[in-house]
Protein backbone atom coordinates (compact mmCIF):
# COMPACT_ATOMS: atom_id res chain seq x y z
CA UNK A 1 -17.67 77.70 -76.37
CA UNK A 2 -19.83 79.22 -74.08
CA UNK A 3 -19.51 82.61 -76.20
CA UNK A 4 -20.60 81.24 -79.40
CA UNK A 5 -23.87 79.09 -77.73
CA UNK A 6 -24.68 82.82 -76.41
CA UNK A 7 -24.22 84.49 -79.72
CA UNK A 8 -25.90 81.96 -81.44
CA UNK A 9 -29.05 81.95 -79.01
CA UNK A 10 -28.97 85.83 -79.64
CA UNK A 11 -29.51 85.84 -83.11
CA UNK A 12 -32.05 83.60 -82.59
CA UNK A 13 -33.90 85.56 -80.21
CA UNK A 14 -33.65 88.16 -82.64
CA UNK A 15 -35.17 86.74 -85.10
CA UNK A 16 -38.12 85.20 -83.39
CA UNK A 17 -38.71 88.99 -81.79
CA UNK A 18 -39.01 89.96 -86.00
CA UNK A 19 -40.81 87.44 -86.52
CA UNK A 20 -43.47 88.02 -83.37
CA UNK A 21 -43.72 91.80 -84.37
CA UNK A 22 -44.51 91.03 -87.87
CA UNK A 23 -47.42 88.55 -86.81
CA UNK A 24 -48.30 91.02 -84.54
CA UNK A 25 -48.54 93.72 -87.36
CA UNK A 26 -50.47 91.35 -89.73
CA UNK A 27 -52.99 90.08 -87.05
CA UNK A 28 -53.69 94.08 -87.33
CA UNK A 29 -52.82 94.39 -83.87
CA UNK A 30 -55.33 91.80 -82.28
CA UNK A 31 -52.38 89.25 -81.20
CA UNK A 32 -50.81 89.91 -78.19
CA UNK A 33 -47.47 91.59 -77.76
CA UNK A 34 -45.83 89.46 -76.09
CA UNK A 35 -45.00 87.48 -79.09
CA UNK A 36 -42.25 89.97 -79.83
CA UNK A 37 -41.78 91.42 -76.44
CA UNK A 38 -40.54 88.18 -74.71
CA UNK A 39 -37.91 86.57 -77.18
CA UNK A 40 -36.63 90.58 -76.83
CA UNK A 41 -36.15 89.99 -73.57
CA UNK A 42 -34.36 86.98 -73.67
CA UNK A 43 -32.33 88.16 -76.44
CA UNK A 44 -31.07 90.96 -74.29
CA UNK A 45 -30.41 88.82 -71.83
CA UNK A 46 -27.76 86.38 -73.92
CA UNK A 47 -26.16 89.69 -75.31
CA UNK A 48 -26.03 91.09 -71.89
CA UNK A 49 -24.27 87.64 -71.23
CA UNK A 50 -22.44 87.67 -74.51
CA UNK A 51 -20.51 90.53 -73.69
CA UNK A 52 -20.22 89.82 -70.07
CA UNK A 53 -18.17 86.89 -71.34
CA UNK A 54 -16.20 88.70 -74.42
C-alpha cells in the first residue's frame, strides 16, 4: 500500500516538475526556478522511498 501511495506521489511530482519548467520556459525565463526545482526534489525523494520499500 505504502508502495503504490509512493509511486503514485512520484509521478505526480514528475509531472508538476514538467509542468514548472515549461512555465518557466514560456515566462522567457522571468519566473523563478523553483517552480520546477522543488516538486524535483520531492519527487526524488518518494522514488528514493519507493525503492527503499521495493
Amino acid at each position: 500500500m505504502i508502495k503504490k501511495i509512493a509511486l503514485v506521489l512520484s509521478v505526480v511530482f514528475i509531472i508538476l516538475t514538467f509542468a514548472g519548467a515549461g512555465y518557466v520556459f514560456l515566462d522567457n525565463g522571468k519566473a523563478n526556478a523553483g517552480y520546477a526545482c522543488i516538486p524535483m526534489v520531492f519527487a526524488l525523494v518518494s522514488i528514493s522511498f519507493y525503492r527503499k520499500n521495493k
